[in-house]
PDB file of N, CA and C in Angstrom:
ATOM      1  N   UNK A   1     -22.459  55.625  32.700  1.00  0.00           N
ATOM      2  CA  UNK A   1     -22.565  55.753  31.264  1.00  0.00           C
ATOM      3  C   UNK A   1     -22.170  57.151  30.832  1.00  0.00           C
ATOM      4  N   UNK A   2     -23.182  58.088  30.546  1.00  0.00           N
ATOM      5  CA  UNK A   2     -22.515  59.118  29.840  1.00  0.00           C
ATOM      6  C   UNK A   2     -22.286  60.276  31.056  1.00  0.00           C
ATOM      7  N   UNK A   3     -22.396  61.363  30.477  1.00  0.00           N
ATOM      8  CA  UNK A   3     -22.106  62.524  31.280  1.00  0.00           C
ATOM      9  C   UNK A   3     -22.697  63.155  32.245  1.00  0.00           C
ATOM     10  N   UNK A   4     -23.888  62.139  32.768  1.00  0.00           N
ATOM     11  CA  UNK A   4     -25.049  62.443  33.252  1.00  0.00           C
ATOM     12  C   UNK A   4     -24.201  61.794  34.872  1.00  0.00           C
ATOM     13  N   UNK A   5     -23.611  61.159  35.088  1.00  0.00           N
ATOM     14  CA  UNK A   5     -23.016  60.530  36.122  1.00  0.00           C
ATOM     15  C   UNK A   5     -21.928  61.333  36.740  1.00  0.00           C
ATOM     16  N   UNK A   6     -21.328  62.511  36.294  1.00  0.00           N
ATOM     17  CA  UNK A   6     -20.509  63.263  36.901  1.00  0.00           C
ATOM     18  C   UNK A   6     -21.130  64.170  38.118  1.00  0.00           C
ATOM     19  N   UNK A   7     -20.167  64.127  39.017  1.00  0.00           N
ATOM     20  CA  UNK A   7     -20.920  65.123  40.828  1.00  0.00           C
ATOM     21  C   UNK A   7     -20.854  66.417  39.594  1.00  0.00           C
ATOM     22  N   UNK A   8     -22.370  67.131  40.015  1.00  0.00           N
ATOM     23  CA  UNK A   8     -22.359  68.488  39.638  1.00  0.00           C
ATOM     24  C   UNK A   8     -20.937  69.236  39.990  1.00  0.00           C
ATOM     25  N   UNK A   9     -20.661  70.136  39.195  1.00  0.00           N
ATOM     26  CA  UNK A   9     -19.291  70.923  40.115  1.00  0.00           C
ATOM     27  C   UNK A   9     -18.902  71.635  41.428  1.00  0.00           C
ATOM     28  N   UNK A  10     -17.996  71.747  41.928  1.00  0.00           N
ATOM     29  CA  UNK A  10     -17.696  72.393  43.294  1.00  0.00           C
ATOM     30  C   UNK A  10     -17.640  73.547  43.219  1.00  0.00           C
ATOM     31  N   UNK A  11     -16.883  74.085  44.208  1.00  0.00           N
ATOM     32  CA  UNK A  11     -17.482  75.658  44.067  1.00  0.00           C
ATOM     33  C   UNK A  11     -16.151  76.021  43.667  1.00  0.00           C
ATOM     34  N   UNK A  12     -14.925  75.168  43.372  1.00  0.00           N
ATOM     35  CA  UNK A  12     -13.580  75.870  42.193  1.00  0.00           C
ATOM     36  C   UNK A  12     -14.145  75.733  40.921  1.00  0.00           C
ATOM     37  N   UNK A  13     -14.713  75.200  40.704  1.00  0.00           N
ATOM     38  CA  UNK A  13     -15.821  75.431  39.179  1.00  0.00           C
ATOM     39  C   UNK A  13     -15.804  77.233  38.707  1.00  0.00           C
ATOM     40  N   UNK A  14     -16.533  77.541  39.835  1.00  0.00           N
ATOM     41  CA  UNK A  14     -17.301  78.914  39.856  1.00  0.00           C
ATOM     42  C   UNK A  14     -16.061  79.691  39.805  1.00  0.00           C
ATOM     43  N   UNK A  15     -14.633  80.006  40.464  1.00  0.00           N
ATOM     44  CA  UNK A  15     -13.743  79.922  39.992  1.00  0.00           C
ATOM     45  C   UNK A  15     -12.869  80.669  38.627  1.00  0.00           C
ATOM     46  N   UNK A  16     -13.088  78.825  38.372  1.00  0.00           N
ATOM     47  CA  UNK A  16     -12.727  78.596  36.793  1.00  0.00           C
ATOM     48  C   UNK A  16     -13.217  79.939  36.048  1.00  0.00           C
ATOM     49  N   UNK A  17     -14.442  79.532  35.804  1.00  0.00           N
ATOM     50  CA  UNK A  17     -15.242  80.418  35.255  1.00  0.00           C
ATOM     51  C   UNK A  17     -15.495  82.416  35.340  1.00  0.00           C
ATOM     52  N   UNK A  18     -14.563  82.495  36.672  1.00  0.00           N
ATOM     53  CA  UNK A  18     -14.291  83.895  36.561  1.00  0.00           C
ATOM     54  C   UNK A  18     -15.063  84.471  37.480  1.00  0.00           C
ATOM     55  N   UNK A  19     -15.943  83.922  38.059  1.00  0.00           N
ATOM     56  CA  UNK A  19     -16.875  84.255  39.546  1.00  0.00           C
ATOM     57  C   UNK A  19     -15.929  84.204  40.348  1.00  0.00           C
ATOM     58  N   UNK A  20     -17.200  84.335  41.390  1.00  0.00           N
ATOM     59  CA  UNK A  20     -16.337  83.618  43.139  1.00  0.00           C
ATOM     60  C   UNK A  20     -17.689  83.317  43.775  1.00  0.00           C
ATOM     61  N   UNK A  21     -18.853  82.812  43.203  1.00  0.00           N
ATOM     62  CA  UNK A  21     -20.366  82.231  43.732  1.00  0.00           C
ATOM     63  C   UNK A  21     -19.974  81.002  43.925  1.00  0.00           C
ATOM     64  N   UNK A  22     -20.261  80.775  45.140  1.00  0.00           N
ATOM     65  CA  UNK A  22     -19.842  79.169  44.957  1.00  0.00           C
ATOM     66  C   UNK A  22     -20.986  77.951  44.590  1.00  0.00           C
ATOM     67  N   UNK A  23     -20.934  76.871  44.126  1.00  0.00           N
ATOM     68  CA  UNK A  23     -22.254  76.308  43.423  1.00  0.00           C
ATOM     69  C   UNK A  23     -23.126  75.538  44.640  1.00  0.00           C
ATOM     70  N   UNK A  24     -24.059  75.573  44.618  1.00  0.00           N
ATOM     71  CA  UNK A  24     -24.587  74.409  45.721  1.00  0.00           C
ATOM     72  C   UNK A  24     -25.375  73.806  45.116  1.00  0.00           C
ATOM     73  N   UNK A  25     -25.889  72.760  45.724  1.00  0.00           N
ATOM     74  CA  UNK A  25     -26.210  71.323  45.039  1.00  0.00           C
ATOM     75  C   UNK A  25     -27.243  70.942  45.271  1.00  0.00           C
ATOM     76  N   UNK A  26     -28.788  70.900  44.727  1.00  0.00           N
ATOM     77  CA  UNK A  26     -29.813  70.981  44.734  1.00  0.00           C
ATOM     78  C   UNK A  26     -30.264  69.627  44.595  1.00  0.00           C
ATOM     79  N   UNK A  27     -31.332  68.700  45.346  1.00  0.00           N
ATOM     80  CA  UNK A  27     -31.673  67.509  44.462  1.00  0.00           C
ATOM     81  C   UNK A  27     -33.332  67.940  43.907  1.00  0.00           C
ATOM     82  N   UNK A  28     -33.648  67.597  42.884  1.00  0.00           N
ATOM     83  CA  UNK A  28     -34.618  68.111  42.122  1.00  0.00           C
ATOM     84  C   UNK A  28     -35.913  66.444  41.950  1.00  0.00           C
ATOM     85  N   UNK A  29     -37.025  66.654  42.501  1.00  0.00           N
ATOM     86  CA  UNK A  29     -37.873  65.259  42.441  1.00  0.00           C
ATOM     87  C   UNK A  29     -39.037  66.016  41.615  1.00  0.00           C
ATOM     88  N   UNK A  30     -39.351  65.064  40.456  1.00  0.00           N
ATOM     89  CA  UNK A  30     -40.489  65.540  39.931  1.00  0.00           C
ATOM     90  C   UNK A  30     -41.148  64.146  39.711  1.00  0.00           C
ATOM     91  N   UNK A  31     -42.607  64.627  38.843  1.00  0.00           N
ATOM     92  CA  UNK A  31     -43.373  63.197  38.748  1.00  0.00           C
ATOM     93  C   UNK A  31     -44.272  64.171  37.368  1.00  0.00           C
ATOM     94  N   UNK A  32     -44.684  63.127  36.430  1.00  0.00           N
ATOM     95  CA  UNK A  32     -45.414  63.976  34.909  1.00  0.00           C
ATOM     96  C   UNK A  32     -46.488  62.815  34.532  1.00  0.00           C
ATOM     97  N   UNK A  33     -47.458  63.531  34.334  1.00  0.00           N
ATOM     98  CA  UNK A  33     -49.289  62.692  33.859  1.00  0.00           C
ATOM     99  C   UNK A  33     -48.449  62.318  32.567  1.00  0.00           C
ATOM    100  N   UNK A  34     -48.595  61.320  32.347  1.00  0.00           N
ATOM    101  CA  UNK A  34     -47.799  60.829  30.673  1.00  0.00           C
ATOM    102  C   UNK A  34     -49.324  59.594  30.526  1.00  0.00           C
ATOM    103  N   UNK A  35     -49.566  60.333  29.084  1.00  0.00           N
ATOM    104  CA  UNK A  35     -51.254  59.637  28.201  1.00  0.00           C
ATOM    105  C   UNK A  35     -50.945  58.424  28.144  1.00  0.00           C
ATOM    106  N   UNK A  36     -51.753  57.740  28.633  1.00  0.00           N
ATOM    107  CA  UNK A  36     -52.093  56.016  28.398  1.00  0.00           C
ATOM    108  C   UNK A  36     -51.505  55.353  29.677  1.00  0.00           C
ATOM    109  N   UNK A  37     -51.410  54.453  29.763  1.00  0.00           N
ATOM    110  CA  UNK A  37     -50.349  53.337  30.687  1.00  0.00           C
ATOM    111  C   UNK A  37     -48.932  53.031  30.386  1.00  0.00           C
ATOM    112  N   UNK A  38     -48.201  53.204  31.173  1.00  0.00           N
ATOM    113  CA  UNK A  38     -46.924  53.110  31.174  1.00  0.00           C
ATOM    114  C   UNK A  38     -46.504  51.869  30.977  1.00  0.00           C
ATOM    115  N   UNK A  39     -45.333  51.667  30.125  1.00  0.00           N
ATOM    116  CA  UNK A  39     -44.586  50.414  29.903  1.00  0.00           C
ATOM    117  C   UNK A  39     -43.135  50.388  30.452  1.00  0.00           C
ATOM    118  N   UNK A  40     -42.992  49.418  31.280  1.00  0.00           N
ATOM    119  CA  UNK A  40     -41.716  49.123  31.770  1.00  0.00           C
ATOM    120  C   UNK A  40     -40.498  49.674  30.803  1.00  0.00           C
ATOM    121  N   UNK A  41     -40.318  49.975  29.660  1.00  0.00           N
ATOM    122  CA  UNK A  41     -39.411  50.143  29.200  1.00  0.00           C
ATOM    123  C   UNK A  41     -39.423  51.475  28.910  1.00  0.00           C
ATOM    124  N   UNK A  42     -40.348  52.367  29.104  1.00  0.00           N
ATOM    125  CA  UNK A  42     -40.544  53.986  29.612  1.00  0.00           C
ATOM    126  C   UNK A  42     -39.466  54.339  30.565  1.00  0.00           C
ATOM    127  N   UNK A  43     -40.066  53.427  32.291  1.00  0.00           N
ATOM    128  CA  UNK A  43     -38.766  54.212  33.335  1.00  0.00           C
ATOM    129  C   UNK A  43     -37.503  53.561  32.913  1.00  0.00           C
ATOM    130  N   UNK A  44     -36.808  52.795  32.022  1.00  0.00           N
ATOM    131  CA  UNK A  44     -35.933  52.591  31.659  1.00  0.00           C
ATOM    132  C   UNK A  44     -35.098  53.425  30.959  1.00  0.00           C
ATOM    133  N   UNK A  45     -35.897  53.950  29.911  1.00  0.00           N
ATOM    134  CA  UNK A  45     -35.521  54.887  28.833  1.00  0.00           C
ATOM    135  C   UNK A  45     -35.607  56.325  29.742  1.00  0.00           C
ATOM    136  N   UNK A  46     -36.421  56.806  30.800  1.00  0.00           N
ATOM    137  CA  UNK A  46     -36.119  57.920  31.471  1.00  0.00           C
ATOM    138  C   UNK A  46     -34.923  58.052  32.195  1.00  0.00           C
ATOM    139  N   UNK A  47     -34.562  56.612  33.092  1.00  0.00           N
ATOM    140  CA  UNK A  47     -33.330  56.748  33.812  1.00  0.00           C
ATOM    141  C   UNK A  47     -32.071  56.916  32.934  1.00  0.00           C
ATOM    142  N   UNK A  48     -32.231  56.141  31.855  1.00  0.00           N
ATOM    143  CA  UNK A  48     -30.867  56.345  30.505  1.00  0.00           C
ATOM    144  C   UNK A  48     -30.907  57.607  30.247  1.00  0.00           C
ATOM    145  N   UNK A  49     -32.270  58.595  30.360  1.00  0.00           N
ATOM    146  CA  UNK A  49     -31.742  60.251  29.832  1.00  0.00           C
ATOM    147  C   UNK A  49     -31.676  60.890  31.177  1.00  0.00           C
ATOM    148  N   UNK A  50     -31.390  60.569  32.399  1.00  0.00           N
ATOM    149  CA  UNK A  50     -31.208  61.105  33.595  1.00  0.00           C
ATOM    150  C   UNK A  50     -29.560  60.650  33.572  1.00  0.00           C
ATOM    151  N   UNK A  51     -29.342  59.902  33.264  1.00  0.00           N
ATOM    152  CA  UNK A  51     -27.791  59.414  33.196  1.00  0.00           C
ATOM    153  C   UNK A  51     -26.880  60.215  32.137  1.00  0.00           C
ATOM    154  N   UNK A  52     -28.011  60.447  30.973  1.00  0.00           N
ATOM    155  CA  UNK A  52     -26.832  60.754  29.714  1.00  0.00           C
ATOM    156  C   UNK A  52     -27.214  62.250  29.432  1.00  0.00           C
ATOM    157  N   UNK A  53     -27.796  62.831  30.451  1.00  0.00           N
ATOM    158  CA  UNK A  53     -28.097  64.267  30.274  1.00  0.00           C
ATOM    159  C   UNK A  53     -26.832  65.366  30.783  1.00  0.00           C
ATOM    160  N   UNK A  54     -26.804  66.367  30.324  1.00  0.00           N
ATOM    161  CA  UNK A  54     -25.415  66.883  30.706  1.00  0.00           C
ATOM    162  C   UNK A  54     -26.166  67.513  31.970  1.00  0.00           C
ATOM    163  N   UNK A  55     -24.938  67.714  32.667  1.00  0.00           N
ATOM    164  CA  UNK A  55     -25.420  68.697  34.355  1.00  0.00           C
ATOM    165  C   UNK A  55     -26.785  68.022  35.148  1.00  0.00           C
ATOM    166  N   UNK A  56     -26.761  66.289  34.964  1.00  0.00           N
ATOM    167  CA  UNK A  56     -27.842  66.190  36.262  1.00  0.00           C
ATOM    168  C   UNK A  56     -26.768  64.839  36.319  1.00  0.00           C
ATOM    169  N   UNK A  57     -27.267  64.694  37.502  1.00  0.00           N
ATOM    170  CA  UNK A  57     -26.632  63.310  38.240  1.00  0.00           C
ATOM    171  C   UNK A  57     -28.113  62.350  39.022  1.00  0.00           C
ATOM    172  N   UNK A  58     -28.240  61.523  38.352  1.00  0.00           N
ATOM    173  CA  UNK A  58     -29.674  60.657  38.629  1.00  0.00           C
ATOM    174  C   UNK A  58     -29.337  60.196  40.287  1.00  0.00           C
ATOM    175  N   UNK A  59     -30.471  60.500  41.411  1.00  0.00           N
ATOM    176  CA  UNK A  59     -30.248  59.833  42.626  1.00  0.00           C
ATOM    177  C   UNK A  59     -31.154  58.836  42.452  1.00  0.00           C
ATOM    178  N   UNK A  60     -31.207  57.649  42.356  1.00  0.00           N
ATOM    179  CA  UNK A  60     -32.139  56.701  42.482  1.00  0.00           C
ATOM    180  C   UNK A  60     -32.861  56.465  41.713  1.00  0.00           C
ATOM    181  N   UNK A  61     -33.672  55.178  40.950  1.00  0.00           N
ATOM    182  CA  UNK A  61     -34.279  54.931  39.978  1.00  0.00           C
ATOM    183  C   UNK A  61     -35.859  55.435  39.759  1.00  0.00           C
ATOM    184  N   UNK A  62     -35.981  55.376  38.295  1.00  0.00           N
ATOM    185  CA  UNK A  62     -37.115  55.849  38.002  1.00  0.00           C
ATOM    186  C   UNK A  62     -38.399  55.328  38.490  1.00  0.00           C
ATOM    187  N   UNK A  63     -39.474  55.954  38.400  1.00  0.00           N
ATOM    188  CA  UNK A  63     -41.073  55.422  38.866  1.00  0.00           C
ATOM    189  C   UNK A  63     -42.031  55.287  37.699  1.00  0.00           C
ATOM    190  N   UNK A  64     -42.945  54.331  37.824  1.00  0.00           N
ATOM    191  CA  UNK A  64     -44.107  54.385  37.504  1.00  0.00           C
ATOM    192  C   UNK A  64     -44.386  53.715  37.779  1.00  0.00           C
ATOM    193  N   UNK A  65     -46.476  54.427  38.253  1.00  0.00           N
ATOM    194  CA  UNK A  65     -47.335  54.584  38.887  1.00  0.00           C
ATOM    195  C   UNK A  65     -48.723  54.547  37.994  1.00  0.00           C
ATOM    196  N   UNK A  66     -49.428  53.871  37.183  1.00  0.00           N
ATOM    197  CA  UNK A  66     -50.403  53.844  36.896  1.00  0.00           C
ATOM    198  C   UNK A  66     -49.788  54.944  35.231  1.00  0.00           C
ATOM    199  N   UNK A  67     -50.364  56.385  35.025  1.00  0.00           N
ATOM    200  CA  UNK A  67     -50.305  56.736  34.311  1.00  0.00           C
ATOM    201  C   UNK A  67     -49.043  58.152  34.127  1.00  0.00           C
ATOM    202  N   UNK A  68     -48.251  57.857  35.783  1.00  0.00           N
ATOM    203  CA  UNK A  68     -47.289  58.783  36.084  1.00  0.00           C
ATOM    204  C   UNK A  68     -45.848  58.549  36.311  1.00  0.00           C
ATOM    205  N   UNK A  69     -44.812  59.161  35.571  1.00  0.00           N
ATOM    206  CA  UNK A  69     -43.457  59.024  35.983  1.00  0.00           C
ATOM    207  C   UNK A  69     -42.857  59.574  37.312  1.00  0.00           C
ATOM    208  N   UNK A  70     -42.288  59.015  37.722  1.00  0.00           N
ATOM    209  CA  UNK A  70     -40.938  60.025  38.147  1.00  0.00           C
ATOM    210  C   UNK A  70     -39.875  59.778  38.780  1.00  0.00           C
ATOM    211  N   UNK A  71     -38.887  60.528  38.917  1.00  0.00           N
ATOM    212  CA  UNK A  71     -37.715  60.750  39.185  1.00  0.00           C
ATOM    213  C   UNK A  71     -37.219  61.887  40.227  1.00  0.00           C
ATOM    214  N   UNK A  72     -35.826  61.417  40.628  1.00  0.00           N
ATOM    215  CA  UNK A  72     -35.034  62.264  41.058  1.00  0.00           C
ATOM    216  C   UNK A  72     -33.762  62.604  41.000  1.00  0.00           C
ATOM    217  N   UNK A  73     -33.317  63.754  40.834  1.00  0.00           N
ATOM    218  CA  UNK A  73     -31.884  64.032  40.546  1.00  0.00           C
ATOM    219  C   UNK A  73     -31.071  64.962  40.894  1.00  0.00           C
ATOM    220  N   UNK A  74     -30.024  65.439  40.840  1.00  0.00           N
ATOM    221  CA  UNK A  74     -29.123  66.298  41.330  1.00  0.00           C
ATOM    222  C   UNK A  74     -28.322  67.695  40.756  1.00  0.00           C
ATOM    223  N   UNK A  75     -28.311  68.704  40.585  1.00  0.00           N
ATOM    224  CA  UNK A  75     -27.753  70.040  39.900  1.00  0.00           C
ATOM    225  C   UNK A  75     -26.978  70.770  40.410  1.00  0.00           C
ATOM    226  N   UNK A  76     -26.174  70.774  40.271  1.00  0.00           N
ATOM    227  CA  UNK A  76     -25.396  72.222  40.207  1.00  0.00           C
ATOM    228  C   UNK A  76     -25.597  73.553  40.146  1.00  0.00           C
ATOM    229  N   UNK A  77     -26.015  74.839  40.835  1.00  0.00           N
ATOM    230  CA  UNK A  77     -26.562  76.068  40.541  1.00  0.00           C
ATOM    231  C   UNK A  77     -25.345  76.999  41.427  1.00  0.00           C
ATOM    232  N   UNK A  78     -24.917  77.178  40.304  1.00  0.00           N
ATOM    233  CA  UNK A  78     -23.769  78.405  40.721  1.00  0.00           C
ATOM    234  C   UNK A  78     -23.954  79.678  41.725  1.00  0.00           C
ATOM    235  N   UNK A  79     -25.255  80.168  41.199  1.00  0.00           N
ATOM    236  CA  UNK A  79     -25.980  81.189  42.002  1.00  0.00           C
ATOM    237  C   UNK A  79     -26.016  80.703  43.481  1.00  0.00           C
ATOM    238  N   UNK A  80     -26.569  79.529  43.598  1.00  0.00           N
ATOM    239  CA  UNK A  80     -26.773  79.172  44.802  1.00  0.00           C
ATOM    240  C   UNK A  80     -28.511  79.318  45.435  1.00  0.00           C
ATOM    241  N   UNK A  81     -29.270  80.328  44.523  1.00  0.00           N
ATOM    242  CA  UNK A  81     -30.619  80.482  44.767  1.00  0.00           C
ATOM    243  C   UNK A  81     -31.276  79.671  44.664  1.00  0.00           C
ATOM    244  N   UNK A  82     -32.152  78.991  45.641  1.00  0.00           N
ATOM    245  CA  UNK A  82     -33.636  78.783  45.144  1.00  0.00           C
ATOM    246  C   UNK A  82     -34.517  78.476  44.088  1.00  0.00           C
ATOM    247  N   UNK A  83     -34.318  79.489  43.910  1.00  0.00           N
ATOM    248  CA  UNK A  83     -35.572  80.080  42.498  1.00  0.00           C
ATOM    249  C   UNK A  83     -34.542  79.225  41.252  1.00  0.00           C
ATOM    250  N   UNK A  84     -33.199  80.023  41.184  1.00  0.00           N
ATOM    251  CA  UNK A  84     -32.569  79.147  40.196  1.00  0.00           C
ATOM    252  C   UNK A  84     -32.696  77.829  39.803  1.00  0.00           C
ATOM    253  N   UNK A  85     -32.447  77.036  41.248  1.00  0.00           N
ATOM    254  CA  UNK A  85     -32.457  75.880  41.246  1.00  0.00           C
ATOM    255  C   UNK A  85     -34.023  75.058  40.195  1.00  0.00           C
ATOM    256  N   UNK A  86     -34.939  75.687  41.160  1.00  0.00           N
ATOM    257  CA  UNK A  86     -36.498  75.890  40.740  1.00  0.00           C
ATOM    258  C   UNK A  86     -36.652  75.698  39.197  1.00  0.00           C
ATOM    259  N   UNK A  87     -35.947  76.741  38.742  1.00  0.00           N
ATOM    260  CA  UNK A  87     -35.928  77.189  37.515  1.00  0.00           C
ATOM    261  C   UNK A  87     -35.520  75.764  36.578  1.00  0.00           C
ATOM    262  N   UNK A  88     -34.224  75.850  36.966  1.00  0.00           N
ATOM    263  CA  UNK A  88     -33.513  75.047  36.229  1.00  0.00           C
ATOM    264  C   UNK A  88     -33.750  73.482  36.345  1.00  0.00           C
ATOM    265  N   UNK A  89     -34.244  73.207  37.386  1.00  0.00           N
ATOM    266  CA  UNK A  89     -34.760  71.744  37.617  1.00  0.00           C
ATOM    267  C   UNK A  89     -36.107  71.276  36.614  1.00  0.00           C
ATOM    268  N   UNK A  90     -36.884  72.410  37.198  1.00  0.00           N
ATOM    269  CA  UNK A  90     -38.152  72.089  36.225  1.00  0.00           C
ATOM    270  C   UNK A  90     -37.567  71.977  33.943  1.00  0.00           C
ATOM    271  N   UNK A  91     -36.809  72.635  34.161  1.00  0.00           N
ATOM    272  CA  UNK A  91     -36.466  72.670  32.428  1.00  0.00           C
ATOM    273  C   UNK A  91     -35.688  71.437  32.516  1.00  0.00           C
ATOM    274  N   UNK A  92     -35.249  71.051  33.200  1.00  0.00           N
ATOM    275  CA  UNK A  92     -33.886  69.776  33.067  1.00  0.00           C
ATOM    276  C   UNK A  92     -35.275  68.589  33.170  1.00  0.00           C
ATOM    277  N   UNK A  93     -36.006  68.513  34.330  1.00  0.00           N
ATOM    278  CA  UNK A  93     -37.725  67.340  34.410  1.00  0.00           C
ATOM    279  C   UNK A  93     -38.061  67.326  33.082  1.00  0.00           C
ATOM    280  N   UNK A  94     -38.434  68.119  32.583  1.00  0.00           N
ATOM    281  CA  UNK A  94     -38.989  68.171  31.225  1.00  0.00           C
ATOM    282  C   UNK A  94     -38.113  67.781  30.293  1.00  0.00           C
ATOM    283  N   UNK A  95     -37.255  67.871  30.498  1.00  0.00           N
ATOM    284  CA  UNK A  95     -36.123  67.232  28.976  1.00  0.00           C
ATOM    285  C   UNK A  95     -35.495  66.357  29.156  1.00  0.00           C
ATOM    286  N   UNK A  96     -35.881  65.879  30.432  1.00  0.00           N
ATOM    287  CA  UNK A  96     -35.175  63.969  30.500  1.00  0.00           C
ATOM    288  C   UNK A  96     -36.511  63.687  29.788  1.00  0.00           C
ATOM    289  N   UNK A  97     -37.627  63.718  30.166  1.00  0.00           N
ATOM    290  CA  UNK A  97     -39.128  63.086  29.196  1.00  0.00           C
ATOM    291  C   UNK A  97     -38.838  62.894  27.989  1.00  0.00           C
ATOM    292  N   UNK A  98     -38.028  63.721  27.319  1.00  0.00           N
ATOM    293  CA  UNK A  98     -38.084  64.782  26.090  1.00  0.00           C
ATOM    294  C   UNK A  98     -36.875  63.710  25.368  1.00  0.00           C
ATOM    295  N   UNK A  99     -35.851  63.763  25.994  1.00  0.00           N
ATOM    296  CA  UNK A  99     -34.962  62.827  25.684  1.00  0.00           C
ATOM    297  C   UNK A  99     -35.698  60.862  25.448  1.00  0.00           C
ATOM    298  N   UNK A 100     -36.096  60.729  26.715  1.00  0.00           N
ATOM    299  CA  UNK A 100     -36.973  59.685  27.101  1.00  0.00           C
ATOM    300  C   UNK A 100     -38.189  59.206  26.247  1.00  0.00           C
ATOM    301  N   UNK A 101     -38.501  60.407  25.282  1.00  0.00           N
ATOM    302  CA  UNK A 101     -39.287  59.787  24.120  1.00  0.00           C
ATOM    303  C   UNK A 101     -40.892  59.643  24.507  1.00  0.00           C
ATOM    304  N   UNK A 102     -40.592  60.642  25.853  1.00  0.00           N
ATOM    305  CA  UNK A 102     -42.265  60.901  26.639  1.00  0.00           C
ATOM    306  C   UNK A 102     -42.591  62.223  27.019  1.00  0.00           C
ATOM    307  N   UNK A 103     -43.952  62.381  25.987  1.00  0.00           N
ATOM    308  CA  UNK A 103     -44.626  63.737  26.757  1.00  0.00           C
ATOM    309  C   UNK A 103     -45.534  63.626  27.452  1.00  0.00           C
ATOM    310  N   UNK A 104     -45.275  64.312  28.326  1.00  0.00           N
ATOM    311  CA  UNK A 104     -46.225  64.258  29.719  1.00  0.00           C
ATOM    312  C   UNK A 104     -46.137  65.467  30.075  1.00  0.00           C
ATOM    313  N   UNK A 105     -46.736  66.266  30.819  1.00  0.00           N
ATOM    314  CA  UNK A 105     -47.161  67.208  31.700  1.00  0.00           C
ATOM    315  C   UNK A 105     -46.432  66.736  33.100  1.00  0.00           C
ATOM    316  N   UNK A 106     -45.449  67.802  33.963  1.00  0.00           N
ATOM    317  CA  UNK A 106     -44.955  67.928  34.670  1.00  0.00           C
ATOM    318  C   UNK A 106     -46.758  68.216  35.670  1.00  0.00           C
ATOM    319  N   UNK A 107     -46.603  67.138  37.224  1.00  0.00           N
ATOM    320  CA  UNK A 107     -47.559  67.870  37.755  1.00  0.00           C
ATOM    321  C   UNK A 107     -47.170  67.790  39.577  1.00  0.00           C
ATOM    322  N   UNK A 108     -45.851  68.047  39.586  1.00  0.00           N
ATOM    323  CA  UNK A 108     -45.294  67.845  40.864  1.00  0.00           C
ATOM    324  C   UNK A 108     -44.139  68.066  40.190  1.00  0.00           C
ATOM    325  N   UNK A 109     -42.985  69.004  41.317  1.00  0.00           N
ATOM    326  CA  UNK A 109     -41.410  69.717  41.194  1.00  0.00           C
ATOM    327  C   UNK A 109     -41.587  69.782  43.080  1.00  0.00           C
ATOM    328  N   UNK A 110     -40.579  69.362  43.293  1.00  0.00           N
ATOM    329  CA  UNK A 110     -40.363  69.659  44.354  1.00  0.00           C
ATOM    330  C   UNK A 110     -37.798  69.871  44.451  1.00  0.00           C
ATOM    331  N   UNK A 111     -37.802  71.003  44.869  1.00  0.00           N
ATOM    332  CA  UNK A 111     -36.539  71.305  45.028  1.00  0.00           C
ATOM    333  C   UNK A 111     -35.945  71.813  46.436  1.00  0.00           C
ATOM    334  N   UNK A 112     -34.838  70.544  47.198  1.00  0.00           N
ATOM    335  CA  UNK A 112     -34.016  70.798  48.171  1.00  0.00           C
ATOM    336  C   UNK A 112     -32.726  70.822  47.689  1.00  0.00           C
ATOM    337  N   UNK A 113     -32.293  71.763  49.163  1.00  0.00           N
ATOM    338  CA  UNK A 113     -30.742  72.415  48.828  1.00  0.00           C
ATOM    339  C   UNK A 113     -30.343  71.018  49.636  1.00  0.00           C
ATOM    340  N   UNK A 114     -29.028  70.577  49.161  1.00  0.00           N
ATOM    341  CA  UNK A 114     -28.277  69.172  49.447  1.00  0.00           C
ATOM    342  C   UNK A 114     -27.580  69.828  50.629  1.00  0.00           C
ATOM    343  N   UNK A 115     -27.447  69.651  52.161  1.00  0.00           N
ATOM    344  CA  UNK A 115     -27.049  69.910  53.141  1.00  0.00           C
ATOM    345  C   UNK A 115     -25.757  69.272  53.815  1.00  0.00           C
ATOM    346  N   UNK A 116     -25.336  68.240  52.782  1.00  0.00           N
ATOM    347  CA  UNK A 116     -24.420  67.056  53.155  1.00  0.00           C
ATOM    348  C   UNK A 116     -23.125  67.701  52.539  1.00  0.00           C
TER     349      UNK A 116
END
């Protein structure tokens, strides 16, 4: 669907852009306390803003668990750090919700560097 389905960029990206960092590719898993009981058409509407979000690439479908979402997905971090990744994953978790039409409290981030 939308722009959310493109491979994060390679490291001629970085490049482009006038660096020479090359990007590496983080997958980002979170899970968020969201008030009341979840309705099937919640992880629906989360995976549609994991798809149509710019700079994530959705790995696998959404969850829910009683009163908790979650997901997992994929980024691009030019830097190549850690912490970046960290950074930027947790703000991207929060604004698929956000998109998704659910507030919840993030209460699990977990971030690996893609080795493949």
């Amino acid at each position: 669907s939308g722009c959310g389905n493109v491979t994060p960029p390679g490291p001629g990206a970085a490049r482009l852009m006038g660096t020479s960092a090359a990007v590496s590719t983080y997958h980002v898993h979170f899970r968020a306390r969201v008030p009341g009981r979840l309705e099937g058409a919640i992880v629906e509407q989360l995976a549609r803003a994991l798809d149509d979000l710019p700079s994530v690439r959705r790995l696998g479908d959404a969850t829910a668990q009683e009163d908790v979402l979650g997901a997992t997905f994929a980024i691009g971090v030019a830097s190549g750090k850690m912490s970046d990744a960290a950074r930027d994953g947790g703000r991207l978790a929060k604004e698929s919700l956000n998109w998704a039409g659910v507030y919840g409290q993030l209460i699990e981030l977990s971030v690996r560097l893609d080795e493949g």
